[in-house]
PDB file of N, CA and C in Angstrom:
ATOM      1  N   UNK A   1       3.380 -13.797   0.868  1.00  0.00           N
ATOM      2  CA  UNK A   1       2.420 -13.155  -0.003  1.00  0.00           C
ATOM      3  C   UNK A   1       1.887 -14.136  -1.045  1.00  0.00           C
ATOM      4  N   UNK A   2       2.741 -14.891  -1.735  1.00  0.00           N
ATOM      5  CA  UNK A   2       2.535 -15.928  -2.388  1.00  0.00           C
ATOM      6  C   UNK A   2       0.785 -16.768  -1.691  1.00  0.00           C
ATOM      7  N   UNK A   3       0.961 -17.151  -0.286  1.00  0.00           N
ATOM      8  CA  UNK A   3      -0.221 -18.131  -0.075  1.00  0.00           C
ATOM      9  C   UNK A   3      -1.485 -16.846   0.083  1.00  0.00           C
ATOM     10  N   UNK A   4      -1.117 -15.676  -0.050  1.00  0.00           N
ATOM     11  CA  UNK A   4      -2.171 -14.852  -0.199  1.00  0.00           C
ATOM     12  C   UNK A   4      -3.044 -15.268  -1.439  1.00  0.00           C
ATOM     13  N   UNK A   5      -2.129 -15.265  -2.695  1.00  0.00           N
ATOM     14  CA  UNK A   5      -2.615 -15.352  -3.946  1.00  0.00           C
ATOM     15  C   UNK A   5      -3.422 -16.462  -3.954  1.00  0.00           C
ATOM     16  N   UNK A   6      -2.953 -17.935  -3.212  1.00  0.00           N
ATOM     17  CA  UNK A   6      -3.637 -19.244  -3.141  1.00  0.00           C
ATOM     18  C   UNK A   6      -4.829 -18.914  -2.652  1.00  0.00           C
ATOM     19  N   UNK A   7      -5.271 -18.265  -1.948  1.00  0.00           N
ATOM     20  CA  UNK A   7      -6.828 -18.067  -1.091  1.00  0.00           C
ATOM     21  C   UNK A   7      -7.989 -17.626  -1.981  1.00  0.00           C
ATOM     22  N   UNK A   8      -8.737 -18.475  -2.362  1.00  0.00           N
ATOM     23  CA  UNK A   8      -9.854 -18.421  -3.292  1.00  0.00           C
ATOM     24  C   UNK A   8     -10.509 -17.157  -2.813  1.00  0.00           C
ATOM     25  N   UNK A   9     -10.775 -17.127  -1.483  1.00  0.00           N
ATOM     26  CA  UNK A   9     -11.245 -15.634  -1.269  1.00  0.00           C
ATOM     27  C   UNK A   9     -11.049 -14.450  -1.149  1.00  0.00           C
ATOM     28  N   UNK A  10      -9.902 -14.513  -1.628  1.00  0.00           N
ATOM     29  CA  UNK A  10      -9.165 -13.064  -1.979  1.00  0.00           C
ATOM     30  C   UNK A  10      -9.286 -12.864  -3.507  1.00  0.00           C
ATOM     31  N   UNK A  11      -9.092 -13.944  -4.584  1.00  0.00           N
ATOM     32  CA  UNK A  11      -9.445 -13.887  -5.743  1.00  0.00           C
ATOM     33  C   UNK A  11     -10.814 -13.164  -6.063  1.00  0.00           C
ATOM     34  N   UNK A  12     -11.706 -13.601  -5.210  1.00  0.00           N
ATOM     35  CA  UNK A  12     -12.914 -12.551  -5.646  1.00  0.00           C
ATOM     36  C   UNK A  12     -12.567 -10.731  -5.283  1.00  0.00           C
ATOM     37  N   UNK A  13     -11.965 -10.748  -4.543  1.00  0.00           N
ATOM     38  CA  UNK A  13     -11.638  -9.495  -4.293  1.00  0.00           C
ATOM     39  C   UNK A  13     -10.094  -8.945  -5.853  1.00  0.00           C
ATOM     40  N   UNK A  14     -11.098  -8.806  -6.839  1.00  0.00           N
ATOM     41  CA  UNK A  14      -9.615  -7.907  -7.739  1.00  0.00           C
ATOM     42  C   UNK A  14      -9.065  -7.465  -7.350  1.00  0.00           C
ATOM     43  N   UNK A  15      -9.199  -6.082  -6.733  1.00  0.00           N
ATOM     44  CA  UNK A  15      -8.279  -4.690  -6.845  1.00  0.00           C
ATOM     45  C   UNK A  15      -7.494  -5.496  -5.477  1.00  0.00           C
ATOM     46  N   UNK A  16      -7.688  -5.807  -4.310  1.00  0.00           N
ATOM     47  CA  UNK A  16      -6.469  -6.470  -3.919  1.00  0.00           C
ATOM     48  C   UNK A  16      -5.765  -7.511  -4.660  1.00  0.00           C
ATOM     49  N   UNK A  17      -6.280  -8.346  -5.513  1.00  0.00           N
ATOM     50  CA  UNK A  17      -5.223  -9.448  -6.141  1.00  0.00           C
ATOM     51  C   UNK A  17      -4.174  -8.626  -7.126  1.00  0.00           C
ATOM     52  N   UNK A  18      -4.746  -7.629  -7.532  1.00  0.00           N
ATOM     53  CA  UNK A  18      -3.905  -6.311  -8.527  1.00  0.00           C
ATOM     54  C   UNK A  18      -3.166  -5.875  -7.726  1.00  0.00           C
ATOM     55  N   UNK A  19      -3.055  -5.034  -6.498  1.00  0.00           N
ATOM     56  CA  UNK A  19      -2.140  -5.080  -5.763  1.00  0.00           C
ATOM     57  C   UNK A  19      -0.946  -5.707  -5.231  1.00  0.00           C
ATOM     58  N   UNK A  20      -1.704  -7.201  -4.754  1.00  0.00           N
ATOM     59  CA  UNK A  20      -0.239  -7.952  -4.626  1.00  0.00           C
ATOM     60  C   UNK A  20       0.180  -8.321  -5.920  1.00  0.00           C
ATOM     61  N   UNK A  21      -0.682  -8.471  -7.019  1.00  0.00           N
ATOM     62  CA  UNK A  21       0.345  -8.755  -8.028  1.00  0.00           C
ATOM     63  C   UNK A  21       1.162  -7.681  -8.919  1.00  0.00           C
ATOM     64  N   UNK A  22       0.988  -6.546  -8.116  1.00  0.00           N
ATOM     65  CA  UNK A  22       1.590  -5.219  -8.764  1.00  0.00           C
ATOM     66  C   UNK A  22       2.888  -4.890  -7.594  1.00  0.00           C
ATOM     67  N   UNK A  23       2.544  -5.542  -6.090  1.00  0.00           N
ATOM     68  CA  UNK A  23       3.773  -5.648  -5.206  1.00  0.00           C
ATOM     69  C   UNK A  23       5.216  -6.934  -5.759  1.00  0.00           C
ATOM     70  N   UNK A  24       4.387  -7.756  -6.393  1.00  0.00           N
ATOM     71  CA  UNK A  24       5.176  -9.038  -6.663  1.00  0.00           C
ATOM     72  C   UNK A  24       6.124  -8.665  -7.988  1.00  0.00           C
ATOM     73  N   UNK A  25       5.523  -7.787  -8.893  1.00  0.00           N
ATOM     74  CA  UNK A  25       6.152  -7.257 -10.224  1.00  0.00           C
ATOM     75  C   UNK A  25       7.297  -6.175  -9.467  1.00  0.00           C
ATOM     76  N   UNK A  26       7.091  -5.561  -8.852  1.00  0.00           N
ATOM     77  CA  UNK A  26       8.429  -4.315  -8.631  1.00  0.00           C
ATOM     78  C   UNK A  26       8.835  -4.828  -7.785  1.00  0.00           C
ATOM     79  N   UNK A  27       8.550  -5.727  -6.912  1.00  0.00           N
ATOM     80  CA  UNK A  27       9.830  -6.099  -6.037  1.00  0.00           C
ATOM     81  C   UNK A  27      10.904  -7.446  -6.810  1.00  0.00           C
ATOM     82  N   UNK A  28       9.860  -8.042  -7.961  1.00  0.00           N
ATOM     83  CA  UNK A  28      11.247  -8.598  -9.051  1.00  0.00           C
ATOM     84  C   UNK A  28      12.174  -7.936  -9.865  1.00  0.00           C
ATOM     85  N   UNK A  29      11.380  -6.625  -9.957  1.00  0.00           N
ATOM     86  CA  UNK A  29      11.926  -5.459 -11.337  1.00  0.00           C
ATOM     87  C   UNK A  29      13.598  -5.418 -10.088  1.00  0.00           C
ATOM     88  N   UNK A  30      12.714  -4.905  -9.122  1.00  0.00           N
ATOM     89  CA  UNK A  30      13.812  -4.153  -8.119  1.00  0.00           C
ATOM     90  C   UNK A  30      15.222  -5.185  -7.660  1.00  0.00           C
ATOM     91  N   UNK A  31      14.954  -6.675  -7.616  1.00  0.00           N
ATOM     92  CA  UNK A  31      15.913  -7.547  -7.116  1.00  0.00           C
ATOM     93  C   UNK A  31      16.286  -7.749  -8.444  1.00  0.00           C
ATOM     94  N   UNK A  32      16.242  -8.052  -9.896  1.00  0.00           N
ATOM     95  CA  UNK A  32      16.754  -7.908 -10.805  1.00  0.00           C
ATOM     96  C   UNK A  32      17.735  -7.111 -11.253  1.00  0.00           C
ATOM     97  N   UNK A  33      17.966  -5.756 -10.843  1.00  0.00           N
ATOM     98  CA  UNK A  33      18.605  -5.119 -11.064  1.00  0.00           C
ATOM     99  C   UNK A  33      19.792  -4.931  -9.754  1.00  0.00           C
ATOM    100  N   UNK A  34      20.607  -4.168 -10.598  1.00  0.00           N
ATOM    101  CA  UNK A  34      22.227  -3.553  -9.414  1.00  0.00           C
ATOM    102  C   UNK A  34      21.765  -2.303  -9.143  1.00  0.00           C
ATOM    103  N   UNK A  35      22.702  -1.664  -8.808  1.00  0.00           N
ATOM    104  CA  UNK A  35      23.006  -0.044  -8.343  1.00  0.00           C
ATOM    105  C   UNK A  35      21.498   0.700  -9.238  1.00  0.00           C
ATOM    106  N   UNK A  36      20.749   1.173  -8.798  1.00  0.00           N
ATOM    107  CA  UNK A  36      19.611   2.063  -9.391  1.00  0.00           C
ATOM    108  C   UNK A  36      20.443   2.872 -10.255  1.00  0.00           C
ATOM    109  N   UNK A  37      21.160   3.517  -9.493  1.00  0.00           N
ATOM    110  CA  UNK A  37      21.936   4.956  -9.582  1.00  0.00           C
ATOM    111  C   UNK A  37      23.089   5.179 -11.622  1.00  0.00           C
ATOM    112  N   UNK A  38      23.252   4.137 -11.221  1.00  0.00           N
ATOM    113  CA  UNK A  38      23.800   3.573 -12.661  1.00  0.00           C
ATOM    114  C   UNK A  38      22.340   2.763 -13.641  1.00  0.00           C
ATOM    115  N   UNK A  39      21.428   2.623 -13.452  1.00  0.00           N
ATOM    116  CA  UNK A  39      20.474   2.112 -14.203  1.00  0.00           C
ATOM    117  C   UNK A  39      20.081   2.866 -15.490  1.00  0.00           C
ATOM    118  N   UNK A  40      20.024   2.436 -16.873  1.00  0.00           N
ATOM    119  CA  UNK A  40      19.438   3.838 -17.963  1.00  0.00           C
ATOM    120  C   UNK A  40      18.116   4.096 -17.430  1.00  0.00           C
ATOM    121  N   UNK A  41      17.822   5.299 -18.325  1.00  0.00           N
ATOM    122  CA  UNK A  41      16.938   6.197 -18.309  1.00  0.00           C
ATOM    123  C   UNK A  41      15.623   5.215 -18.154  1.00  0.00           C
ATOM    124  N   UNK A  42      15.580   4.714 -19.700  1.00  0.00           N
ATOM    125  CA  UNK A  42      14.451   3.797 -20.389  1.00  0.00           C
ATOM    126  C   UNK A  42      14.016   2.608 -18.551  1.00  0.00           C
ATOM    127  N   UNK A  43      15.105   1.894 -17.932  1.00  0.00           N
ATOM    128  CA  UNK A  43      14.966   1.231 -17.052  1.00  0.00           C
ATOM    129  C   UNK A  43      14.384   1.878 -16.158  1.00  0.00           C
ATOM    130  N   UNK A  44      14.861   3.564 -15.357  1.00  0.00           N
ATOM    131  CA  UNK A  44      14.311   4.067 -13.866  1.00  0.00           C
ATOM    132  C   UNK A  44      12.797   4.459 -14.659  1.00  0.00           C
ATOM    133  N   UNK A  45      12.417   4.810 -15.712  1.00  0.00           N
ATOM    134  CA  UNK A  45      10.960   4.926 -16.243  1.00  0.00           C
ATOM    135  C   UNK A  45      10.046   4.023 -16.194  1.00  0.00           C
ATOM    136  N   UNK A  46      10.566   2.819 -16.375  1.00  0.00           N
ATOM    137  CA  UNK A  46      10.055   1.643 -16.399  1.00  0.00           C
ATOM    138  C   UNK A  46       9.836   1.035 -14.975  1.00  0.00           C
ATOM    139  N   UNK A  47      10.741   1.605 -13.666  1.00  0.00           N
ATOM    140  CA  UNK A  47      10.618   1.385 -12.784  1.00  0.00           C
ATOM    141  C   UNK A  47       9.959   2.285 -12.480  1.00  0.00           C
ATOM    142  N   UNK A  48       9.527   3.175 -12.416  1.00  0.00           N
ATOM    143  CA  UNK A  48       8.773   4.218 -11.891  1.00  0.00           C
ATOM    144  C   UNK A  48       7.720   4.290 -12.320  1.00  0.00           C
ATOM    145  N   UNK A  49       7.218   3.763 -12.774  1.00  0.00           N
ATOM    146  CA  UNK A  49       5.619   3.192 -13.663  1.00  0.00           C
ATOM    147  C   UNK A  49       5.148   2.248 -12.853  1.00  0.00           C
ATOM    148  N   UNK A  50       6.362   1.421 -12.645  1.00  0.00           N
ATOM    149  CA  UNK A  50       5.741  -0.092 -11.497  1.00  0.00           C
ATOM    150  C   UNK A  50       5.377   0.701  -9.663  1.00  0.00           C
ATOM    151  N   UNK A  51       6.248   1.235  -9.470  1.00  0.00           N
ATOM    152  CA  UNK A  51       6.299   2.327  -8.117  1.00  0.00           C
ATOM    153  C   UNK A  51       4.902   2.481  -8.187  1.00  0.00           C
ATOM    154  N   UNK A  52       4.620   3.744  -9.556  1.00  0.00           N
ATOM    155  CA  UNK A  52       3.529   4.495  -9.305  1.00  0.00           C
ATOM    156  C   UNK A  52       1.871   3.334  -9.158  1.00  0.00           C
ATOM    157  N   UNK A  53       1.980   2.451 -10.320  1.00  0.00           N
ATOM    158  CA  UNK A  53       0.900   1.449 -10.071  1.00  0.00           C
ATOM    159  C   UNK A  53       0.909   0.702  -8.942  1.00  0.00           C
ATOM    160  N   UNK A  54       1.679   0.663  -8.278  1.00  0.00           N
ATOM    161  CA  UNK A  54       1.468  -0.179  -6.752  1.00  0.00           C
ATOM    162  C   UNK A  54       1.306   0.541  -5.579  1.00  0.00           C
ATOM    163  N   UNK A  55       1.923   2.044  -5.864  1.00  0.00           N
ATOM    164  CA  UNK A  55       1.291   2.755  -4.915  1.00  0.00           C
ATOM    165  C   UNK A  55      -0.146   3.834  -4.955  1.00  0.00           C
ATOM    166  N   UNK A  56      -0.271   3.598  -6.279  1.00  0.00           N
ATOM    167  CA  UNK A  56      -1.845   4.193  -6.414  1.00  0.00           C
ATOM    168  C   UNK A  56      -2.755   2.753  -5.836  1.00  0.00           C
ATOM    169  N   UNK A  57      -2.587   1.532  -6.372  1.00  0.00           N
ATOM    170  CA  UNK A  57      -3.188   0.270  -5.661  1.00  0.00           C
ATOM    171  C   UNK A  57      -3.092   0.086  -3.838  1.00  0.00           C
ATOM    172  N   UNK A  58      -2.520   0.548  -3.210  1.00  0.00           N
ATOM    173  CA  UNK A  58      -1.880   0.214  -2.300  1.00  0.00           C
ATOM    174  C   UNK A  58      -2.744   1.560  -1.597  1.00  0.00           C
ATOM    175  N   UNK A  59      -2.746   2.797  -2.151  1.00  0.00           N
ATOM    176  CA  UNK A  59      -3.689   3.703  -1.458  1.00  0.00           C
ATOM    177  C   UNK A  59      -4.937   3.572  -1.853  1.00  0.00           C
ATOM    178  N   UNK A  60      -5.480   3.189  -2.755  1.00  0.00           N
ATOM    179  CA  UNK A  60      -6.879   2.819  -3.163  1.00  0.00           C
ATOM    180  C   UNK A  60      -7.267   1.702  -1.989  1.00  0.00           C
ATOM    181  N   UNK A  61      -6.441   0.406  -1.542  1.00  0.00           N
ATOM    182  CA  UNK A  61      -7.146  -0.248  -0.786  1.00  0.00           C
ATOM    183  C   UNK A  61      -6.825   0.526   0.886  1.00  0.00           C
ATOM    184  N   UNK A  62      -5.699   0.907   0.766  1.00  0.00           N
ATOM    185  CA  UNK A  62      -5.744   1.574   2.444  1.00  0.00           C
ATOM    186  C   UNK A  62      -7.066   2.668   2.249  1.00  0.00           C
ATOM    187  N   UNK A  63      -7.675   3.312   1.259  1.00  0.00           N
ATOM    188  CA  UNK A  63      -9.109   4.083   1.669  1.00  0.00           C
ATOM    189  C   UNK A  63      -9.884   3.640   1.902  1.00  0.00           C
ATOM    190  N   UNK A  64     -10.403   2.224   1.313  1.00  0.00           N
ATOM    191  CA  UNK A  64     -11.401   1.778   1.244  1.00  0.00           C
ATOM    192  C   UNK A  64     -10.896   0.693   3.148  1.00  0.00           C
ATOM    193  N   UNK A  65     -10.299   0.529   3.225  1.00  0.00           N
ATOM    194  CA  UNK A  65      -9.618  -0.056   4.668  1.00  0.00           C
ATOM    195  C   UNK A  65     -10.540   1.284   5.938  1.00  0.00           C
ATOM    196  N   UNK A  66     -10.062   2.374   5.262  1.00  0.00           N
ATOM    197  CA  UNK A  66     -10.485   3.040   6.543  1.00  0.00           C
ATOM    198  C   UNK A  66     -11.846   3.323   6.319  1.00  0.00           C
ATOM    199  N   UNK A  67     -12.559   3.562   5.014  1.00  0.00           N
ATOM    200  CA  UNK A  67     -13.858   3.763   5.004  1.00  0.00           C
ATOM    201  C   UNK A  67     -14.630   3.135   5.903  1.00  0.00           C
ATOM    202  N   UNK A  68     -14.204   1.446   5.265  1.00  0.00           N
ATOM    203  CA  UNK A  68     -14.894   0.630   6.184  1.00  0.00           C
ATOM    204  C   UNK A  68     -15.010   0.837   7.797  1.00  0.00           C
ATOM    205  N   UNK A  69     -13.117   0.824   8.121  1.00  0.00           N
ATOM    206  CA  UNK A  69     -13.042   1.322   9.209  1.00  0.00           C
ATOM    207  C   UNK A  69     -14.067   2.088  10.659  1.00  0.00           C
ATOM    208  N   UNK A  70     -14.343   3.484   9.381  1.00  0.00           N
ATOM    209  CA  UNK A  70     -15.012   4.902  10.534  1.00  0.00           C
ATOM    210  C   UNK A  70     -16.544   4.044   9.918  1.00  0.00           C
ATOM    211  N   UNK A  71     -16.928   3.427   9.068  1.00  0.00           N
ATOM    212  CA  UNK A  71     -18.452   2.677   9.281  1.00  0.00           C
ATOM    213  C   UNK A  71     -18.477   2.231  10.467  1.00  0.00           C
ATOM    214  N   UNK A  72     -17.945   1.065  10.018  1.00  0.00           N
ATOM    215  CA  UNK A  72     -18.203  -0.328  10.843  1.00  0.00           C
ATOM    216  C   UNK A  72     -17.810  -0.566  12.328  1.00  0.00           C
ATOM    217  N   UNK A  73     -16.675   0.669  12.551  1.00  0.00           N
ATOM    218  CA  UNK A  73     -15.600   0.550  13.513  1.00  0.00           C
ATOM    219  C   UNK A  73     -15.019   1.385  14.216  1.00  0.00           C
ATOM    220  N   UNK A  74     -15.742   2.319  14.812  1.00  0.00           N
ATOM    221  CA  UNK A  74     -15.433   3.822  14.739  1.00  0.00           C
ATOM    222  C   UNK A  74     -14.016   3.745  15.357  1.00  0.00           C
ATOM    223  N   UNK A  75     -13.308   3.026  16.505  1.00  0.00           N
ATOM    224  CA  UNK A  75     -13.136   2.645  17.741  1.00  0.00           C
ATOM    225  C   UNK A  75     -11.569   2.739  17.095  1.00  0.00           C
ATOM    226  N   UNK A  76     -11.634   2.030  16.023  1.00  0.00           N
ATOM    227  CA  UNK A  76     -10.497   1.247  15.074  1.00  0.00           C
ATOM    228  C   UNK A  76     -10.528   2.439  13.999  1.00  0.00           C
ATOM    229  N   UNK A  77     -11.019   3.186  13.764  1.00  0.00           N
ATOM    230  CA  UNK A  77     -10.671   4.490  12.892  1.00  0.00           C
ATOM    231  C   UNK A  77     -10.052   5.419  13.468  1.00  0.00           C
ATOM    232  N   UNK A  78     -10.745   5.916  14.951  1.00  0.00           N
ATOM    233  CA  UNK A  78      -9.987   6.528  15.511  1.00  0.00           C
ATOM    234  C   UNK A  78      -8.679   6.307  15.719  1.00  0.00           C
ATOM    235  N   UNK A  79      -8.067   5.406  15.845  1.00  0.00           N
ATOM    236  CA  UNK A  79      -6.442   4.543  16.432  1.00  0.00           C
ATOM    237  C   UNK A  79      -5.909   4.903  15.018  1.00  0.00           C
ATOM    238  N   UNK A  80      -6.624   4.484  13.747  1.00  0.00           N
ATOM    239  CA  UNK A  80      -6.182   4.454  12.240  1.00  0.00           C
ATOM    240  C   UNK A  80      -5.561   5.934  12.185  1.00  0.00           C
ATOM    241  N   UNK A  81      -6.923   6.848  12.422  1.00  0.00           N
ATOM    242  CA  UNK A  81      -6.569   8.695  11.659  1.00  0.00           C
ATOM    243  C   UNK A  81      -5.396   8.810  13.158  1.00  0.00           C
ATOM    244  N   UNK A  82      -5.473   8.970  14.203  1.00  0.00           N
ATOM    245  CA  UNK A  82      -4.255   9.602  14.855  1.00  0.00           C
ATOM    246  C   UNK A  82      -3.018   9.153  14.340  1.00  0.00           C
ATOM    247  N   UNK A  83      -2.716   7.566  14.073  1.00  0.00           N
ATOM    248  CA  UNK A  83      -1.518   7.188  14.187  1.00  0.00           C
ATOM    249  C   UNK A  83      -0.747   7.300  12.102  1.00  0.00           C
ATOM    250  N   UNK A  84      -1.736   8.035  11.905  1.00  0.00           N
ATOM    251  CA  UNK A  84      -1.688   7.869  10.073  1.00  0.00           C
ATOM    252  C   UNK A  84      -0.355   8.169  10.068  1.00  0.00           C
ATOM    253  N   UNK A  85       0.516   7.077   8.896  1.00  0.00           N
ATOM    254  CA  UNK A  85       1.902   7.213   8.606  1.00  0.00           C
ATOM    255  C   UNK A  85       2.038   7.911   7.830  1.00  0.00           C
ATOM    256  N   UNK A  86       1.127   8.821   6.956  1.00  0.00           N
ATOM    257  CA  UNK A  86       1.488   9.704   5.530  1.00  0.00           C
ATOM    258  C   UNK A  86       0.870  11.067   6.158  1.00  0.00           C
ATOM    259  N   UNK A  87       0.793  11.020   8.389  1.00  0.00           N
ATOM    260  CA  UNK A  87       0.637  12.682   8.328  1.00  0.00           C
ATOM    261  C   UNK A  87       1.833  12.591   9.225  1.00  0.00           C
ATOM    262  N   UNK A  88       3.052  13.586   9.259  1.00  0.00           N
ATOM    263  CA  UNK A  88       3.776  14.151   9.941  1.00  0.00           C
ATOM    264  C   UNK A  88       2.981  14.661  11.537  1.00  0.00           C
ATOM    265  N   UNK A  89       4.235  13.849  12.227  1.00  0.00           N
ATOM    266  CA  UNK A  89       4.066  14.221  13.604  1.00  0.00           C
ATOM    267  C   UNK A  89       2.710  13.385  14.114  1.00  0.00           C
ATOM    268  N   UNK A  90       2.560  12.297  13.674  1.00  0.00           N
ATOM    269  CA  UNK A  90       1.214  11.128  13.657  1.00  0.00           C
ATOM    270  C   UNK A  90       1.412  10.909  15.063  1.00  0.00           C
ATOM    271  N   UNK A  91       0.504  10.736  16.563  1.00  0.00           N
ATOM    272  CA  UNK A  91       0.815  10.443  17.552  1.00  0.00           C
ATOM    273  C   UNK A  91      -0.244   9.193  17.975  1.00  0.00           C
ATOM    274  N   UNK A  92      -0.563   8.532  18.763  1.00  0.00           N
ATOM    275  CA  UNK A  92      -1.506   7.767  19.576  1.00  0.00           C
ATOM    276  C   UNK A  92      -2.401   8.726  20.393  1.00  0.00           C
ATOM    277  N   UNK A  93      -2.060   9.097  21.594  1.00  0.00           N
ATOM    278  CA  UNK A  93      -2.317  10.081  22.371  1.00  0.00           C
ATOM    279  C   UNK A  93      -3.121  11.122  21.684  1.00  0.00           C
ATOM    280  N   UNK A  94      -4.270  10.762  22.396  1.00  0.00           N
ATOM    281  CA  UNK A  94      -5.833  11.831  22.085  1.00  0.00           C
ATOM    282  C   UNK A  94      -5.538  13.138  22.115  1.00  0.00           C
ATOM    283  N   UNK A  95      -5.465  13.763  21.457  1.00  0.00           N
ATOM    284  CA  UNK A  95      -5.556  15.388  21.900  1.00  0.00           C
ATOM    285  C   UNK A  95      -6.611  15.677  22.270  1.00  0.00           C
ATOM    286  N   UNK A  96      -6.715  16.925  23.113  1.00  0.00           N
ATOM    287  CA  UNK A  96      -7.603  17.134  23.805  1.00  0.00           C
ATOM    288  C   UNK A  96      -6.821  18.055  24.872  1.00  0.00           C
ATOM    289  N   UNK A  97      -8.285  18.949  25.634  1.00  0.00           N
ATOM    290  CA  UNK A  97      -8.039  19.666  27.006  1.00  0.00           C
ATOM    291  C   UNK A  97      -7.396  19.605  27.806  1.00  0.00           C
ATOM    292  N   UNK A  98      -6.697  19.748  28.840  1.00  0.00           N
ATOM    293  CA  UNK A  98      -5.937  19.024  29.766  1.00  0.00           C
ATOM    294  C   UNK A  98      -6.723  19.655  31.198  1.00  0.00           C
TER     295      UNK A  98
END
């Protein structure tokens, strides 16, 4: 992820450089620490702030991923919406008539 950040042409793109640099912050928060479970209060808040900003970043660019997608790509949207990991029971296999 690191030589991501190096690529001048991703720098023009913000809201992805905010992303990985919002993936790069909680996955140090997260290896910094021991047992969650024993962590104070003030700490799982503080971690859960980093969670929530990387996964609001992280779905902001997967929309704009598929927008483009059903534009540009219908072919590659279709494969995207069947196999979606955030719908239960996500398959490949077209439904349809038999």
């Amino acid at each position: 992820m690191i030589r991501l950040l190096e690529n001048p042409v991703l720098l023009e793109h913000g809201e992805f450089t905010d992303l990985i640099w919002a993936l790069f912050h909680l996955e140090e928060e997260l290896s910094a620490r021991g047992a969650l479970d024993q962590a104070p209060a003030a700490d799982l808040r503080h971690l859960a702030q980093d969670v929530d900003r990387a996964l609001r970043r992280l779905l902001v660019q997967r929309l704009e991923h598929l927008i483009h997608l059903r534009q540009d790509y219908p072919f590659l949207f279709s494969f995207e919406a069947r196999t979606n990991p955030l719908r239960a029971g996500a398959k490949a296999e077209i439904p349809g008539q038999q």
